[in-house]
C-alpha atoms as a PDB file:
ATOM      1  CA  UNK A   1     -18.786   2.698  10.345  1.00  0.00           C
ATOM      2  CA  UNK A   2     -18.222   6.234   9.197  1.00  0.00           C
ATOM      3  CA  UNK A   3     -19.930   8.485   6.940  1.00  0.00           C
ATOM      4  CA  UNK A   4     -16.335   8.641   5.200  1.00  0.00           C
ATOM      5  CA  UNK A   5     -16.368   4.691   4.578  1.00  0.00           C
ATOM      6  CA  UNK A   6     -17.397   3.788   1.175  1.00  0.00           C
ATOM      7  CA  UNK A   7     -18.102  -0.030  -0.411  1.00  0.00           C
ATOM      8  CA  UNK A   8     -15.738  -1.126  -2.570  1.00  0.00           C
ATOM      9  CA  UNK A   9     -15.576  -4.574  -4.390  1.00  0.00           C
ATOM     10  CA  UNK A  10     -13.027  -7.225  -3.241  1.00  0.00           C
ATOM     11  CA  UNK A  11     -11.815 -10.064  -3.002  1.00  0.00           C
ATOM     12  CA  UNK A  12     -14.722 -13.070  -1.356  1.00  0.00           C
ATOM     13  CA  UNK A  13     -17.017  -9.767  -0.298  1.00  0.00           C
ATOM     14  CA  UNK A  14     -17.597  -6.342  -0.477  1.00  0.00           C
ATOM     15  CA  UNK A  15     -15.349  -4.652   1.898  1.00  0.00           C
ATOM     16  CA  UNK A  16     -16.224  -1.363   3.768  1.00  0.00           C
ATOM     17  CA  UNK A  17     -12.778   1.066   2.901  1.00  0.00           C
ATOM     18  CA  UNK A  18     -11.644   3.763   5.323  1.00  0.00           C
ATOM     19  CA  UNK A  19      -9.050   6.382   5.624  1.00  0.00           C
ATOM     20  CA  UNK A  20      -6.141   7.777   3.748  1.00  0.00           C
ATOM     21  CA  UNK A  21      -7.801   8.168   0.161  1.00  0.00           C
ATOM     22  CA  UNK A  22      -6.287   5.536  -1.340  1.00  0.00           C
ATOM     23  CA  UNK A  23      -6.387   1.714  -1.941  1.00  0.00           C
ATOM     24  CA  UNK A  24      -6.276   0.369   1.138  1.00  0.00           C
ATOM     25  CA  UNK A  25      -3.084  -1.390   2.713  1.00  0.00           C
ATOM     26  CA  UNK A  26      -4.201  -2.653   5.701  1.00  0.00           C
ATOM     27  CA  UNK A  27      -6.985  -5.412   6.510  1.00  0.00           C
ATOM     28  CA  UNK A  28      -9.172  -5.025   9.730  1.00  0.00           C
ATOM     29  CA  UNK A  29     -11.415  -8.325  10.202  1.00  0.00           C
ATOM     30  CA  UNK A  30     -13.268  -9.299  12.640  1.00  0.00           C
ATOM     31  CA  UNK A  31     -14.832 -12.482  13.547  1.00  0.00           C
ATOM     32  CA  UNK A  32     -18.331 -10.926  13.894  1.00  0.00           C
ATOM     33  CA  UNK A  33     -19.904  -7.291  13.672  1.00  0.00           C
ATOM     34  CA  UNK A  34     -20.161  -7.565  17.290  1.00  0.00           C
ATOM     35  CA  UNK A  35     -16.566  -7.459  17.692  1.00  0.00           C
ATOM     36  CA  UNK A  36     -17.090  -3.597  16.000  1.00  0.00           C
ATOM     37  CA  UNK A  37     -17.156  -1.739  19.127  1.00  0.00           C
ATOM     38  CA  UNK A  38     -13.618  -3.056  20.077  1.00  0.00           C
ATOM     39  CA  UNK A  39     -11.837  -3.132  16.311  1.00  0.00           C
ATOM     40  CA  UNK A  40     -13.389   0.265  15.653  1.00  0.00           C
ATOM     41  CA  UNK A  41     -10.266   1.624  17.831  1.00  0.00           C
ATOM     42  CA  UNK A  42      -8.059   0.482  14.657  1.00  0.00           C
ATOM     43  CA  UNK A  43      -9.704   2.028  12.100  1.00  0.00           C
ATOM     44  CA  UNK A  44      -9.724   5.308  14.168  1.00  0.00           C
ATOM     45  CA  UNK A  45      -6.312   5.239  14.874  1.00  0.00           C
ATOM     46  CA  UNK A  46      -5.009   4.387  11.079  1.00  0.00           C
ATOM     47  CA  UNK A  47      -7.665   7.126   9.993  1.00  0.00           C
ATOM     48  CA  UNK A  48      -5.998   9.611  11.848  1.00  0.00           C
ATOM     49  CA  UNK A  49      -2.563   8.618  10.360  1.00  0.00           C
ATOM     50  CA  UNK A  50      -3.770   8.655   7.186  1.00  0.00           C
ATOM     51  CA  UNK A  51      -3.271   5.353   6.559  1.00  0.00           C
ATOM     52  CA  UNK A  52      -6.199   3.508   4.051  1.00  0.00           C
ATOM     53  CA  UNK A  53      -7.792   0.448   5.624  1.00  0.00           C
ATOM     54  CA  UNK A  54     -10.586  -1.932   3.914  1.00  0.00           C
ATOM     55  CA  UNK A  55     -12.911  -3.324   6.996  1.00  0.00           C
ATOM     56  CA  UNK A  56     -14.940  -7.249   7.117  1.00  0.00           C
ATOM     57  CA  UNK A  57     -16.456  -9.652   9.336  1.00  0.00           C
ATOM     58  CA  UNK A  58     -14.219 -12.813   8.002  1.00  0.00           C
ATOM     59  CA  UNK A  59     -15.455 -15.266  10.742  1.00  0.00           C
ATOM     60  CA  UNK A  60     -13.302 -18.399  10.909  1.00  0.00           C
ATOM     61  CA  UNK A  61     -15.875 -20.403  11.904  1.00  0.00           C
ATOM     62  CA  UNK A  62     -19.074 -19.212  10.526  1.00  0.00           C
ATOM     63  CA  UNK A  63     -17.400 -18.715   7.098  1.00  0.00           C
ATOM     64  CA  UNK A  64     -14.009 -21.026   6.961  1.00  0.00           C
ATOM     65  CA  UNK A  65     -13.792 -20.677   3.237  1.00  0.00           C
ATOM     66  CA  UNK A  66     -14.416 -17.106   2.507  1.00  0.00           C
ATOM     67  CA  UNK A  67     -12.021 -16.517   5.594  1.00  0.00           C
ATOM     68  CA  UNK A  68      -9.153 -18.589   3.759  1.00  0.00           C
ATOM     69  CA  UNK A  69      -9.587 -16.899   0.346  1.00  0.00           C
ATOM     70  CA  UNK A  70      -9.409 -13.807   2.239  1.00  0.00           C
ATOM     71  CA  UNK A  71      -5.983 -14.346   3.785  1.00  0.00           C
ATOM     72  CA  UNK A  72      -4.691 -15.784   0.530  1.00  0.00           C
ATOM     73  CA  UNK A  73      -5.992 -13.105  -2.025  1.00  0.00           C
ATOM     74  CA  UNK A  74      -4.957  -9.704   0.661  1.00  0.00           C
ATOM     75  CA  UNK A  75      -1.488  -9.558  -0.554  1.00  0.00           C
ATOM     76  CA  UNK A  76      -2.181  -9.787  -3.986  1.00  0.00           C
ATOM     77  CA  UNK A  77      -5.123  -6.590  -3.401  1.00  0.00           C
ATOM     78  CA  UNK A  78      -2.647  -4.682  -2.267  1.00  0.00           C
ATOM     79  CA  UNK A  79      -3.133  -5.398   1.298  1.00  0.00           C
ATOM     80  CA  UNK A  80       0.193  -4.860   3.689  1.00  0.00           C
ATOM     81  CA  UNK A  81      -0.733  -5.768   7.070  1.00  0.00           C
ATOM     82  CA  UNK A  82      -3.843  -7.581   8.440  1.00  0.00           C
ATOM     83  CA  UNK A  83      -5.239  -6.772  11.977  1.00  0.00           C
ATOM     84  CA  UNK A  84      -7.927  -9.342  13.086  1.00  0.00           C
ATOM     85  CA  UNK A  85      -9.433  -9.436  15.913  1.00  0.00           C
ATOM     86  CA  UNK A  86     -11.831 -12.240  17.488  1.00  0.00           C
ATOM     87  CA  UNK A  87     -13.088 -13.118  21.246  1.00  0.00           C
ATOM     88  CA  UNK A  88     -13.390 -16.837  22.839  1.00  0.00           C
ATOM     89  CA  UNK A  89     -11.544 -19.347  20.443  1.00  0.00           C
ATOM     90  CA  UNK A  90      -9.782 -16.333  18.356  1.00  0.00           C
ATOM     91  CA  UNK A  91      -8.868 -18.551  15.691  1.00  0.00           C
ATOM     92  CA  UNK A  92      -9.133 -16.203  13.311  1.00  0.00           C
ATOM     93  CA  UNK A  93      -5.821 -14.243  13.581  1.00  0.00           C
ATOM     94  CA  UNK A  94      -3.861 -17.592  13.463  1.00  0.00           C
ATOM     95  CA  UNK A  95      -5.799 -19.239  10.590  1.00  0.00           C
ATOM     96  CA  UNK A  96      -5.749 -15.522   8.437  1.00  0.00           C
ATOM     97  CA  UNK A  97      -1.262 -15.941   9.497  1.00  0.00           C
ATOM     98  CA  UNK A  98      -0.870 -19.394   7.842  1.00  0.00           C
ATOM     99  CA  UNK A  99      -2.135 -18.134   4.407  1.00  0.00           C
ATOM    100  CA  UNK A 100      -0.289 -15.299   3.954  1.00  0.00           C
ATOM    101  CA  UNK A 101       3.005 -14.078   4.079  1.00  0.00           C
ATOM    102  CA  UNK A 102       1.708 -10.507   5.558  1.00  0.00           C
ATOM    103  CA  UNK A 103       2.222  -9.517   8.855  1.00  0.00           C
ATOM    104  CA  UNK A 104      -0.889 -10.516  11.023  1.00  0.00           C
ATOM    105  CA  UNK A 105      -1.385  -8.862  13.962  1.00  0.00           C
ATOM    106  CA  UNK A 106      -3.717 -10.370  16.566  1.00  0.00           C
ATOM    107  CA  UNK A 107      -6.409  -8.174  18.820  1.00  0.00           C
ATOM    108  CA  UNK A 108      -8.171 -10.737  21.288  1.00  0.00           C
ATOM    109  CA  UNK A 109     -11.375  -9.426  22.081  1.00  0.00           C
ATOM    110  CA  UNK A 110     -13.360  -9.682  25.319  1.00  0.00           C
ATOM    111  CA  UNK A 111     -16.087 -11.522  26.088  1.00  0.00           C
ATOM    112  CA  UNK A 112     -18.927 -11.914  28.724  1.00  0.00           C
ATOM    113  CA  UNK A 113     -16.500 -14.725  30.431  1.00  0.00           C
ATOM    114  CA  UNK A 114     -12.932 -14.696  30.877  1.00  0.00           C
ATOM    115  CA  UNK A 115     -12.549 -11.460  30.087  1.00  0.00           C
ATOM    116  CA  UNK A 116     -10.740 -11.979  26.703  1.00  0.00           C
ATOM    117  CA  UNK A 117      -7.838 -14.038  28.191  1.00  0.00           C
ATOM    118  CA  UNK A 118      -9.311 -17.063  26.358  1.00  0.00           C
ATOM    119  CA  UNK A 119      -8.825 -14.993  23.251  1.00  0.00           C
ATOM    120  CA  UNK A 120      -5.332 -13.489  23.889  1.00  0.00           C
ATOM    121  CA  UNK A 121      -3.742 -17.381  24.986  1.00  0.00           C
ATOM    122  CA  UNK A 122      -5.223 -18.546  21.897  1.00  0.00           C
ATOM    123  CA  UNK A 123      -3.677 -15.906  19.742  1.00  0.00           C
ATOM    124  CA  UNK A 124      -0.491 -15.521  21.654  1.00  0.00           C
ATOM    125  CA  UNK A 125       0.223 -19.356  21.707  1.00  0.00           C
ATOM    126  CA  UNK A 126       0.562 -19.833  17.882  1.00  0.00           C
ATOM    127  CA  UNK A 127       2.713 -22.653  16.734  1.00  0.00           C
ATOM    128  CA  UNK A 128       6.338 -22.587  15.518  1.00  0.00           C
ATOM    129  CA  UNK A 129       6.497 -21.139  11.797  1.00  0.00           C
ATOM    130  CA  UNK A 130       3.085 -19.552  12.088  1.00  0.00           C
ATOM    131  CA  UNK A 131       3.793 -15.839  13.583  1.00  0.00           C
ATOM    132  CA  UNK A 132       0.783 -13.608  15.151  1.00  0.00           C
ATOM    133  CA  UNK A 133       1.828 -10.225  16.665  1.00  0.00           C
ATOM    134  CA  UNK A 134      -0.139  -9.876  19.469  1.00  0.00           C
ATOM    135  CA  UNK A 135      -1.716  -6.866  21.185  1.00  0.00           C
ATOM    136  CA  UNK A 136      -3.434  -6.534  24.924  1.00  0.00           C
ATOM    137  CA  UNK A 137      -6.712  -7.394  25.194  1.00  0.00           C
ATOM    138  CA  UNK A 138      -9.207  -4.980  23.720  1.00  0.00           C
ATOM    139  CA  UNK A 139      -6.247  -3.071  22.331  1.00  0.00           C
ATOM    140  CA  UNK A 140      -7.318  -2.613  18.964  1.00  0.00           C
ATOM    141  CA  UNK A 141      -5.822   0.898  18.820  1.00  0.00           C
ATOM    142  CA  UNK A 142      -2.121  -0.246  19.305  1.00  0.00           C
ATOM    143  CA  UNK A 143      -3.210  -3.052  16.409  1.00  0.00           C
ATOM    144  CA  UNK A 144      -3.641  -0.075  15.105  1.00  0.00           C
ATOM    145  CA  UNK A 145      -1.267   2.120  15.386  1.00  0.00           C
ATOM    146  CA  UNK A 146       1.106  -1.278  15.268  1.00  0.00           C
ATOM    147  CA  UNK A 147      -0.042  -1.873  11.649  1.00  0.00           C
ATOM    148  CA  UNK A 148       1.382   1.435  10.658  1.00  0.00           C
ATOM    149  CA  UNK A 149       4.414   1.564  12.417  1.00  0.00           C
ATOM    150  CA  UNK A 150       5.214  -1.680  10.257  1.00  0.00           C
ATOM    151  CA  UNK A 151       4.369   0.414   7.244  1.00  0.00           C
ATOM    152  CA  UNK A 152       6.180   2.825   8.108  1.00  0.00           C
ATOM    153  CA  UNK A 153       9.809   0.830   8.240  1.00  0.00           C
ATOM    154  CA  UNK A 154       9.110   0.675   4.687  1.00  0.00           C
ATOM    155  CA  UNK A 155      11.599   2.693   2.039  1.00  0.00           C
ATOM    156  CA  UNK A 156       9.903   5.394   0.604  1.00  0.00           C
ATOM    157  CA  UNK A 157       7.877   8.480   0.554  1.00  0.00           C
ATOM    158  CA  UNK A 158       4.780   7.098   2.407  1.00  0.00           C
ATOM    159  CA  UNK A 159       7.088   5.098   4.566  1.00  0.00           C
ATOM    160  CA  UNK A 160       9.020   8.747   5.861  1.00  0.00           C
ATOM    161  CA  UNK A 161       5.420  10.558   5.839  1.00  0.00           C
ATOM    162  CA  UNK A 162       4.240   7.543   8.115  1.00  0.00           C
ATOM    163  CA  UNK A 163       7.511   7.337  10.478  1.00  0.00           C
ATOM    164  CA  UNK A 164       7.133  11.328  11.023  1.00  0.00           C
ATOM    165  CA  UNK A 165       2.873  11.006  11.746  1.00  0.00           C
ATOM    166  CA  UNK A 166       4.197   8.519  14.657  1.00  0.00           C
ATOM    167  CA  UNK A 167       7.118  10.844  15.572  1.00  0.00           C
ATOM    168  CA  UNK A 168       4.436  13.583  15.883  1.00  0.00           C
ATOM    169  CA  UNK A 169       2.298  11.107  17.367  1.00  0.00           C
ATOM    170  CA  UNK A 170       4.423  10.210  20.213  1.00  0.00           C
ATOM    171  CA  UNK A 171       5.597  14.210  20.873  1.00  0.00           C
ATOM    172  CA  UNK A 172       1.791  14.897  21.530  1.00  0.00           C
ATOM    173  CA  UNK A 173       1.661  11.675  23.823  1.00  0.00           C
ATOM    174  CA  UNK A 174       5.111  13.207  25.660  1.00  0.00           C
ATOM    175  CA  UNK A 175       3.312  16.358  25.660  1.00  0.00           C
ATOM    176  CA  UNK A 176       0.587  14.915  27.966  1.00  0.00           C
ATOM    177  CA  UNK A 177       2.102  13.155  30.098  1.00  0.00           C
ATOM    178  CA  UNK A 178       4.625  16.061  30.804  1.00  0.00           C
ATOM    179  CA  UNK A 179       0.733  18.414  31.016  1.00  0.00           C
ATOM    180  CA  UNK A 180      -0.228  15.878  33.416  1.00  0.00           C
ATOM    181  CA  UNK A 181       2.443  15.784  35.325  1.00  0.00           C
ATOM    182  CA  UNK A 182       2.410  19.495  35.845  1.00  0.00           C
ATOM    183  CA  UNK A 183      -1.441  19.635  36.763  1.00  0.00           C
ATOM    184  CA  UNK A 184      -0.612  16.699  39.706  1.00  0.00           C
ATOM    185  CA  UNK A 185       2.645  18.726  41.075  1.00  0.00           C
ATOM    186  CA  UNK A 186       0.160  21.928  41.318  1.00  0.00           C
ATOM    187  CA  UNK A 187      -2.551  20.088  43.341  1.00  0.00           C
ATOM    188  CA  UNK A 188       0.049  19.116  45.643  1.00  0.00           C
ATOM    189  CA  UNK A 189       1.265  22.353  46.293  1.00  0.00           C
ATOM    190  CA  UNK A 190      -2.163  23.621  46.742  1.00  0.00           C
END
């Protein structure tokens, strides 16, 4: 985690906060610290939106009960929008969705085998009444950048800065792809 990260107290454990300044309004968990490298992506991208996230390890497995008190206390910590992420079984996303009534948006995360697609079935095939947005595998950035795009269809002034970050976000992604585009029709002519 960043320099920039600081502890604050919450909730079943002390939860690492990031970006924006403020109380945090979005949840990034992950099933284990090795999952970091991957989920990392998230934080990055709602750090450079300005958009305040707390960070956890909240395995479902390893720590069932802390995991559920998590998912039912984020909502009332101010929490918005959860983005969990987890490799093999992936229960984690799911289990966080059926205590809350936040959005939950799921980030399967590869492993040695099967390349994450055991992860992203289990998170994509959630049961009727029990919703998980799902994002590719290993795409913890679009969790991301996901997670503030549902902030941002919010009323409000934080909801309007948020909607113009992304509208300035996607100019610069038109931008490049128009700057690539360029660069390939001058090698051809070359």
């Amino acid at each position: 985690m960043s320099s920039e990260q600081q502890t604050s107290s919450g909730g079943a454990a002390d939860r690492a906060a990031a970006g924006g300044g403020g109380a945090p309004v979005v949840g990034v968990v992950m099933g284990s610290d090795s999952d970091w490298p991957v989920m990392e992506a998230a934080v990055l991208a709602l750090d450079e939106l300005g958009v305040a996230c707390e960070v956890d390890v909240v395995s479902a497995h390893r720590m069932p009960e802390e995991m559920l008190e998590y998912g039912r206390t984020a909502a009332s910590r101010g929490l918005r929008v959860l983005v969990a992420g987890a490799g093999g079984a992936a229960h984690l996303p799911g289990m966080l969705a059926s205590v809350t009534s936040l959005p939950v948006i799921g980030v399967p995360v590869p492993l040695a085998y099967l390349d994450g697609m055991d992860s992203l079935l289990s998170i994509v095939q959630m049961p009727a009444g029990v919703p998980v947005a799902t994002v590719s595998v290993g795409g913890a950035r679009n969790a991301g950048l996901l997670a503030a795009r549902i902030l941002g269809a919010g009323e409000g002034a934080e909801a309007a800065r948020l909607r113009g970050a992304m509208d300035a976000f996607r100019g610069a992604l038109r931008d490049q792809a128009h700057a690539k585009g360029a660069a390939l029709r001058e090698r051809r002519r070359s």
